[in-house]
PDB file of N, CA and C in Angstrom:
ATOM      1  N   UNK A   1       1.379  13.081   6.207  1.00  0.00           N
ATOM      2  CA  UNK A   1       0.981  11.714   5.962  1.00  0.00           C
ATOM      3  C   UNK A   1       2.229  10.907   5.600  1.00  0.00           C
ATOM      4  N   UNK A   2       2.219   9.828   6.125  1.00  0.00           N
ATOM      5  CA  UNK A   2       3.976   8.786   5.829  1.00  0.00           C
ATOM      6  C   UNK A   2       3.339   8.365   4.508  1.00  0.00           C
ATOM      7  N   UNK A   3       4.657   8.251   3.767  1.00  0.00           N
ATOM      8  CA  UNK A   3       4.456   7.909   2.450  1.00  0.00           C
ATOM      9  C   UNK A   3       5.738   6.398   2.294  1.00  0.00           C
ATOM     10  N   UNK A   4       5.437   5.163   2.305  1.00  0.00           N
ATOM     11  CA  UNK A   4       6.248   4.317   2.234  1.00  0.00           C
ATOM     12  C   UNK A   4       6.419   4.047   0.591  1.00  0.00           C
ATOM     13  N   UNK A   5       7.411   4.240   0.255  1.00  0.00           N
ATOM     14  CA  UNK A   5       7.992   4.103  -1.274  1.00  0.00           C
ATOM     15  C   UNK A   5       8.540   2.954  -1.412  1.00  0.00           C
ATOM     16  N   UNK A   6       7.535   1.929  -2.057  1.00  0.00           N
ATOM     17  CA  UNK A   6       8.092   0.453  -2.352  1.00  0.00           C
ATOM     18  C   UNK A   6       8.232   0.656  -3.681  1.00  0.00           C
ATOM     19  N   UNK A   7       8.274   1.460  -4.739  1.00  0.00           N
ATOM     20  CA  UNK A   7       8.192   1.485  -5.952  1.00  0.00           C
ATOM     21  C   UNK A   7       9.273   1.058  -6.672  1.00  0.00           C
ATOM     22  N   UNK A   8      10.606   0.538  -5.870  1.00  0.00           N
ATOM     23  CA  UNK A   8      11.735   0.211  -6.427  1.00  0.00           C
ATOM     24  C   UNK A   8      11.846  -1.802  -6.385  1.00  0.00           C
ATOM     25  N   UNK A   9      10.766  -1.552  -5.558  1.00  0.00           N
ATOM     26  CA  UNK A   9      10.939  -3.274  -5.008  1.00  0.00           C
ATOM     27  C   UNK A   9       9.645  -4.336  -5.726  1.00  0.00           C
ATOM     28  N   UNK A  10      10.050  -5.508  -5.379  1.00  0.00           N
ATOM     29  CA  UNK A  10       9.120  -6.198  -6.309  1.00  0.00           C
ATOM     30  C   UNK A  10       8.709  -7.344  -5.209  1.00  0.00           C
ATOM     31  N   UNK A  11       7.704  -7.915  -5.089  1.00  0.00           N
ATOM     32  CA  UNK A  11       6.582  -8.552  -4.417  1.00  0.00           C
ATOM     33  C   UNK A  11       7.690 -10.135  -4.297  1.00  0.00           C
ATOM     34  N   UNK A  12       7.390 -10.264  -2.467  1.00  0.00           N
ATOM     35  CA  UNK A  12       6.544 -10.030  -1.975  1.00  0.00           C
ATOM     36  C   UNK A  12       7.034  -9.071  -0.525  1.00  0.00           C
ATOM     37  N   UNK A  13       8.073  -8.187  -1.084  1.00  0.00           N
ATOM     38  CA  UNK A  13       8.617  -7.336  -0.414  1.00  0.00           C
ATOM     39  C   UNK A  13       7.618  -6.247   0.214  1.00  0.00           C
ATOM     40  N   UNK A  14       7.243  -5.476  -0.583  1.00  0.00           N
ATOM     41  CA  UNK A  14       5.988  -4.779  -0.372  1.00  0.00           C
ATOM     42  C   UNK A  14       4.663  -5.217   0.520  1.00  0.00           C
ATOM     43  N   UNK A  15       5.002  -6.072   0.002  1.00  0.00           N
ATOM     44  CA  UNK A  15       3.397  -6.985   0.886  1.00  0.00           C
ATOM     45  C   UNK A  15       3.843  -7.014   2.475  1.00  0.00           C
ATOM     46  N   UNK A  16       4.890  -7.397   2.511  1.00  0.00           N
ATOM     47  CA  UNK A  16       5.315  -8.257   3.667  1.00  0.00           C
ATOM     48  C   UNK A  16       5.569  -6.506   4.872  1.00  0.00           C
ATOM     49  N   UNK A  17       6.658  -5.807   4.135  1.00  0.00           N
ATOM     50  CA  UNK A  17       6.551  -4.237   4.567  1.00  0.00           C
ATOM     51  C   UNK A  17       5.166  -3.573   5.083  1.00  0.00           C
ATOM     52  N   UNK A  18       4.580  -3.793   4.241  1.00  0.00           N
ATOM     53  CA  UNK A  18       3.095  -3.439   4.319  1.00  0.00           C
ATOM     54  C   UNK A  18       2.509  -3.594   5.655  1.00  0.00           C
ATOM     55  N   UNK A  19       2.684  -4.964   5.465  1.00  0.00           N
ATOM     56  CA  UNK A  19       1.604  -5.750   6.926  1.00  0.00           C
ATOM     57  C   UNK A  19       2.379  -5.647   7.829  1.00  0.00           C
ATOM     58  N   UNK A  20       3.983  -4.935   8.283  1.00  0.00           N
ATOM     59  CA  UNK A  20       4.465  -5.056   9.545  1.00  0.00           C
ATOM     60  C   UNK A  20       4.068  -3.324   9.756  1.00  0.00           C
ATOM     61  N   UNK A  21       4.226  -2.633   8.674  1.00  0.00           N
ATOM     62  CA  UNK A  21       3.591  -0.889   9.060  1.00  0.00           C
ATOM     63  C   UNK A  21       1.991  -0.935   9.709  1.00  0.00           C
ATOM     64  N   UNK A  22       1.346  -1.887   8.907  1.00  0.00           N
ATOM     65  CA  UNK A  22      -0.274  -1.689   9.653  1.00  0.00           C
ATOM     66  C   UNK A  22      -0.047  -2.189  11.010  1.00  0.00           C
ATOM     67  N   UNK A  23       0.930  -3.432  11.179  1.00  0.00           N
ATOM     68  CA  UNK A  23       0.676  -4.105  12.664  1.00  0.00           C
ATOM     69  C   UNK A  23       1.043  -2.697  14.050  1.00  0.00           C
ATOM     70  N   UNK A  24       2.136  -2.047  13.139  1.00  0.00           N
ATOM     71  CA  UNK A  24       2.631  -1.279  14.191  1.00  0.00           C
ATOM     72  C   UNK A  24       1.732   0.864  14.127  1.00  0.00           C
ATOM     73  N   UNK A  25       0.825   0.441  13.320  1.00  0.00           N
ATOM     74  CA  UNK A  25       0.092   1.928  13.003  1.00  0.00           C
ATOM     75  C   UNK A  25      -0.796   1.789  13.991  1.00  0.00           C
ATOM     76  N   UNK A  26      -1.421   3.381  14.105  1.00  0.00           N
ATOM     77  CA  UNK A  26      -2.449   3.475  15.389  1.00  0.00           C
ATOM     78  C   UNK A  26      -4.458   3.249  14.524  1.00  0.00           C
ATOM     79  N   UNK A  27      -5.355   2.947  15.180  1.00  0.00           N
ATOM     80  CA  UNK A  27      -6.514   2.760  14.227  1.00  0.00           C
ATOM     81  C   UNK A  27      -6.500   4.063  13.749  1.00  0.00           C
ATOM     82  N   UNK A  28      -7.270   4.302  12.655  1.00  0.00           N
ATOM     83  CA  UNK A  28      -7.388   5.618  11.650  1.00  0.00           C
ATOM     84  C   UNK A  28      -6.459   6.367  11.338  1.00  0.00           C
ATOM     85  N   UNK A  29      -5.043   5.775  11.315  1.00  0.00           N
ATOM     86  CA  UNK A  29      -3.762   6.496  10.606  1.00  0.00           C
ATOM     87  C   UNK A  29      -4.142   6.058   9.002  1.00  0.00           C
ATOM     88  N   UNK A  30      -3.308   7.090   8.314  1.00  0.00           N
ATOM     89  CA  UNK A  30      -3.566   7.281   7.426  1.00  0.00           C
ATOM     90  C   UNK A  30      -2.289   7.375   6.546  1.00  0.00           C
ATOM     91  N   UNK A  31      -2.355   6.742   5.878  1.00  0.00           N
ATOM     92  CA  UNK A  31      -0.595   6.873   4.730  1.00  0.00           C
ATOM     93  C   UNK A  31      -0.829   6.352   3.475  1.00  0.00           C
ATOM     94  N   UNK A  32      -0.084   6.207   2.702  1.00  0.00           N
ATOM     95  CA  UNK A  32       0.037   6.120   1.509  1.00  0.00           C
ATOM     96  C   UNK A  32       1.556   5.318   0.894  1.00  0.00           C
ATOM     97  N   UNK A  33       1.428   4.537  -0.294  1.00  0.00           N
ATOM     98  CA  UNK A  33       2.376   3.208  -0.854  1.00  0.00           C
ATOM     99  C   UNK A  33       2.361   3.863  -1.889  1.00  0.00           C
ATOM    100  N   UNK A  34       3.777   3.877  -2.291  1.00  0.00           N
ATOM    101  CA  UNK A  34       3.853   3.875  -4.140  1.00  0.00           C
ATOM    102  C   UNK A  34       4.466   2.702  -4.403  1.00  0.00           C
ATOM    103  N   UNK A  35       4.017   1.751  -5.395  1.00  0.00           N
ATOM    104  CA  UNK A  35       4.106   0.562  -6.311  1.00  0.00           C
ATOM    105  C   UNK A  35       4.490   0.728  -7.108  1.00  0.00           C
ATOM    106  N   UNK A  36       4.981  -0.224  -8.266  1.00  0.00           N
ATOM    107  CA  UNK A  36       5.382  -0.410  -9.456  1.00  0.00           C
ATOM    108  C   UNK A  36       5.524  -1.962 -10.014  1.00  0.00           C
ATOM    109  N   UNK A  37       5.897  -2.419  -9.320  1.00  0.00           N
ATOM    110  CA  UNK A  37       5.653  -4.386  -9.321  1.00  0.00           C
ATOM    111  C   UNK A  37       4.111  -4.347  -9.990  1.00  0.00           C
ATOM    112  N   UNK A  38       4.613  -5.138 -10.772  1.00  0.00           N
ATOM    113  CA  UNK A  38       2.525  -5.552 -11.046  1.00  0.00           C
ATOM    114  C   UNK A  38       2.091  -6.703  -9.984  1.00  0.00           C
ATOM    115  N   UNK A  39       2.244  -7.652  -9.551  1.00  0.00           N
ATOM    116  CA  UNK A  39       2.220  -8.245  -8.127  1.00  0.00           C
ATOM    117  C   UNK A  39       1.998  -7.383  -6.835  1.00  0.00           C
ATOM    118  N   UNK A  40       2.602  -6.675  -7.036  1.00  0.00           N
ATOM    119  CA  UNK A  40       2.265  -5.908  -5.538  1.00  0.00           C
ATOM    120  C   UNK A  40       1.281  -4.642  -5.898  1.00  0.00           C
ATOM    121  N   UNK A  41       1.544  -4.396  -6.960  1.00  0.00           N
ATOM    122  CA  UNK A  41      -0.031  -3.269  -7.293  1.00  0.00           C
ATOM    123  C   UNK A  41      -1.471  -4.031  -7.357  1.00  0.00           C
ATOM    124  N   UNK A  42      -1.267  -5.390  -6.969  1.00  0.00           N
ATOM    125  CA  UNK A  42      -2.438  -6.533  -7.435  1.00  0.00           C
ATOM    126  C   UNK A  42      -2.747  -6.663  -5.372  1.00  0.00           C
ATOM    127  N   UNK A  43      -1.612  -7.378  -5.435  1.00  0.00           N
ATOM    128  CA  UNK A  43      -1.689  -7.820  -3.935  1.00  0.00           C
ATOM    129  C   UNK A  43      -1.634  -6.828  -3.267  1.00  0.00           C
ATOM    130  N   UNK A  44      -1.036  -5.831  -2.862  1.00  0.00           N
ATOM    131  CA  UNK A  44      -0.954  -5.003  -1.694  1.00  0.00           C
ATOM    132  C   UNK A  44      -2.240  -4.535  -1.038  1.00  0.00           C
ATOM    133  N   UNK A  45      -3.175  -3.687  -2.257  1.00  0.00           N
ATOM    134  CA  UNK A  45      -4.755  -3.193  -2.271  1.00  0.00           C
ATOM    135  C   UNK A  45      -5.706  -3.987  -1.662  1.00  0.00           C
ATOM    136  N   UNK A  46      -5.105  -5.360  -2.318  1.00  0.00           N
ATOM    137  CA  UNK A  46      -6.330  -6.503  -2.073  1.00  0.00           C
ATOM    138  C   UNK A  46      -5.931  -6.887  -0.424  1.00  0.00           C
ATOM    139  N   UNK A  47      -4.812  -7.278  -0.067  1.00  0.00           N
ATOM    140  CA  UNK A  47      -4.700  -7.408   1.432  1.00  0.00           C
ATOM    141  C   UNK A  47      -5.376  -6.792   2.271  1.00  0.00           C
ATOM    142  N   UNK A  48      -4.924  -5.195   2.047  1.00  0.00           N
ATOM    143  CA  UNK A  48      -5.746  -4.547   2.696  1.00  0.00           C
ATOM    144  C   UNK A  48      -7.008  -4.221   2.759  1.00  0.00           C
ATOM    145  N   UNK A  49      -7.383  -4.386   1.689  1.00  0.00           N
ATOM    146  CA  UNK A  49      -8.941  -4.354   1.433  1.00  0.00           C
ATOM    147  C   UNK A  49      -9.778  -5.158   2.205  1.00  0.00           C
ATOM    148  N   UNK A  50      -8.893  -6.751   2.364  1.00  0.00           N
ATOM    149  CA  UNK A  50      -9.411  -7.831   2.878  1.00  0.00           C
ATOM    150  C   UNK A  50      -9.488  -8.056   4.388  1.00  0.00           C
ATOM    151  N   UNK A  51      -8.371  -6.726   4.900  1.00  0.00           N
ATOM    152  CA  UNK A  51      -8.270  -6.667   6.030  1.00  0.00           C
ATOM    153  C   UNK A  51      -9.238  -5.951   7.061  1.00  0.00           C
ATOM    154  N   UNK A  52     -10.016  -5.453   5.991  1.00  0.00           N
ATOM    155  CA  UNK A  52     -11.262  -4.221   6.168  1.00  0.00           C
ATOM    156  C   UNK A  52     -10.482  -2.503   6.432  1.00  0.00           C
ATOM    157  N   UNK A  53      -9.430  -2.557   6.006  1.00  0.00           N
ATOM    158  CA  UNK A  53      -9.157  -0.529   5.552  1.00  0.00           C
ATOM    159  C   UNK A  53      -9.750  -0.310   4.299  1.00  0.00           C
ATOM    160  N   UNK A  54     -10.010   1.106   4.549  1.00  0.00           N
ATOM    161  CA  UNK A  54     -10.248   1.703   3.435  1.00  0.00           C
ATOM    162  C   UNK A  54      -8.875   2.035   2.198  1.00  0.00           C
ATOM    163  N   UNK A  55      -9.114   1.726   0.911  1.00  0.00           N
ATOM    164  CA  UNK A  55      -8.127   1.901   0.134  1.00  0.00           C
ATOM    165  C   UNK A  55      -8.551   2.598  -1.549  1.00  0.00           C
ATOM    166  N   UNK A  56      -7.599   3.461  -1.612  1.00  0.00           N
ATOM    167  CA  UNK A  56      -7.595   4.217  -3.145  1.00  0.00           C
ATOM    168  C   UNK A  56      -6.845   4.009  -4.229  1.00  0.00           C
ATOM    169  N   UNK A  57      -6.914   3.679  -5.131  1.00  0.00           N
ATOM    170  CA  UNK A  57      -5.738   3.801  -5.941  1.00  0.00           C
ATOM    171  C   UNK A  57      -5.374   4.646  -7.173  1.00  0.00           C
ATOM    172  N   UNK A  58      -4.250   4.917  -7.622  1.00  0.00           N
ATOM    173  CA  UNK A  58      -4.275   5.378  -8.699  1.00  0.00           C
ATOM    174  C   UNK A  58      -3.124   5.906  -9.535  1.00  0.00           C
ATOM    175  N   UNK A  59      -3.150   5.179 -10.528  1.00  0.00           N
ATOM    176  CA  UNK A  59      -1.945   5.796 -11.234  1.00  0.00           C
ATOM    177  C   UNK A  59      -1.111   6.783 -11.569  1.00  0.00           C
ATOM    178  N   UNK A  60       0.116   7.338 -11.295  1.00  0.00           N
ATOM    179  CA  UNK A  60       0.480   8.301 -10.836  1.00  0.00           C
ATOM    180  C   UNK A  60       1.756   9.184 -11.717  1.00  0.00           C
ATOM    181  N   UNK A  61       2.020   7.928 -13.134  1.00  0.00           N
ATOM    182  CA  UNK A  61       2.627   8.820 -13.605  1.00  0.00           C
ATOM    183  C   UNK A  61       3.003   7.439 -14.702  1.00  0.00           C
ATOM    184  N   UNK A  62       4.044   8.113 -16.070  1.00  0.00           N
ATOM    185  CA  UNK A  62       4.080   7.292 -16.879  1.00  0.00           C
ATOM    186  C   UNK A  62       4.629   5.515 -17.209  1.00  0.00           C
ATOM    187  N   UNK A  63       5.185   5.719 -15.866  1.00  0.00           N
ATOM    188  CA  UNK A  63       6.067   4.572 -15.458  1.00  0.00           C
ATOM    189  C   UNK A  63       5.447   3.353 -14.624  1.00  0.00           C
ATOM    190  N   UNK A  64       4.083   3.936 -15.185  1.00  0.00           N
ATOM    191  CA  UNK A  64       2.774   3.121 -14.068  1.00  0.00           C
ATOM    192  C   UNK A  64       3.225   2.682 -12.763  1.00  0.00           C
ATOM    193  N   UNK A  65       3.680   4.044 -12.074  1.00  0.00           N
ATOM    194  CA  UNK A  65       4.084   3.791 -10.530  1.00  0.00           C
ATOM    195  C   UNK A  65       2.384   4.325  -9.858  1.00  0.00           C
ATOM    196  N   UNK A  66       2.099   3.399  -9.129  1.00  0.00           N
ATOM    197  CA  UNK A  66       0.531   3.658  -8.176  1.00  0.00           C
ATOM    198  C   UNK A  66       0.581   4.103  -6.874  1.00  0.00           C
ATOM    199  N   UNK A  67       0.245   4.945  -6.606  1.00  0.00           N
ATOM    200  CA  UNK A  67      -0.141   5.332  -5.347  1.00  0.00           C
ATOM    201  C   UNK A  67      -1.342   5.044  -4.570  1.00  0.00           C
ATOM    202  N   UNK A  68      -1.226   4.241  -3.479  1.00  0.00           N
ATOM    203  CA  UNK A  68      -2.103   3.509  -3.184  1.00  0.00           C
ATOM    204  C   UNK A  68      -2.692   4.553  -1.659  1.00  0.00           C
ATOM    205  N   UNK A  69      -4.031   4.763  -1.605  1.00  0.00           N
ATOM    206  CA  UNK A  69      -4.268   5.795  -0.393  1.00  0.00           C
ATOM    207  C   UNK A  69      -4.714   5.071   0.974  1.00  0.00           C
ATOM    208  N   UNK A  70      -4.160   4.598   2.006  1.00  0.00           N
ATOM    209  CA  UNK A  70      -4.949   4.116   2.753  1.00  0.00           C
ATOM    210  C   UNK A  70      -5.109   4.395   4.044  1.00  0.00           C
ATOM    211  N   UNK A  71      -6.453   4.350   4.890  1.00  0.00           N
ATOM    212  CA  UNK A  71      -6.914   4.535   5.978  1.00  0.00           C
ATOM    213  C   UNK A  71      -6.961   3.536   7.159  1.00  0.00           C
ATOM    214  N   UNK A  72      -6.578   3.248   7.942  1.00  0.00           N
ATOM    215  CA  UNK A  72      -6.825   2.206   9.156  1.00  0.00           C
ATOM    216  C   UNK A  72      -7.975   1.919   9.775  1.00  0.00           C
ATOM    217  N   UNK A  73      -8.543   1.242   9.940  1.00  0.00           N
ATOM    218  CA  UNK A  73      -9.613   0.788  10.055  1.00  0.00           C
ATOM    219  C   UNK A  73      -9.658  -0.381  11.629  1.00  0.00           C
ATOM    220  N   UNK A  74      -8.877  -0.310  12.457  1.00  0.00           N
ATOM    221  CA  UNK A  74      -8.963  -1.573  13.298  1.00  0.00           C
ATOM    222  C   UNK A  74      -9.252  -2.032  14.127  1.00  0.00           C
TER     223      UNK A  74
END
């Protein structure tokens, strides 16, 4: 599973990364984001959510870095 590690970057970097990986993913790929921005742990989920994928989240360690789980849907 690709794992894109935005966890160093801060919004609206992530976001923007985000939406050029879904444009170029196949329907029902499947990968996963680690976050750390509170902006982009807000926005990233919700984009996609809004975009109709399926999405998980969850905190992943003490540094409240999130790992976000998501499915393609398109």
């Amino acid at each position: 599973m690709k794992i894109l590690d935005f966890s160093l970057l801060r919004c609206p970097i992530p976001l923007v990364q985000t939406k050029l990986f879904v444009k170029s993913a196949n329907n029902g790929a499947q990968f996963q984001i680690l976050l750390s921005d509170r902006g982009s742990v807000q926005d990233v989920p919700a984009i996609l959510k809004k975009m109709g994928h399926h999405v998980e989240t969850e905190v992943i360690n003490e540094k409240n870095v999130v790992l976000v789980t998501v499915k393609l849907n398109n």
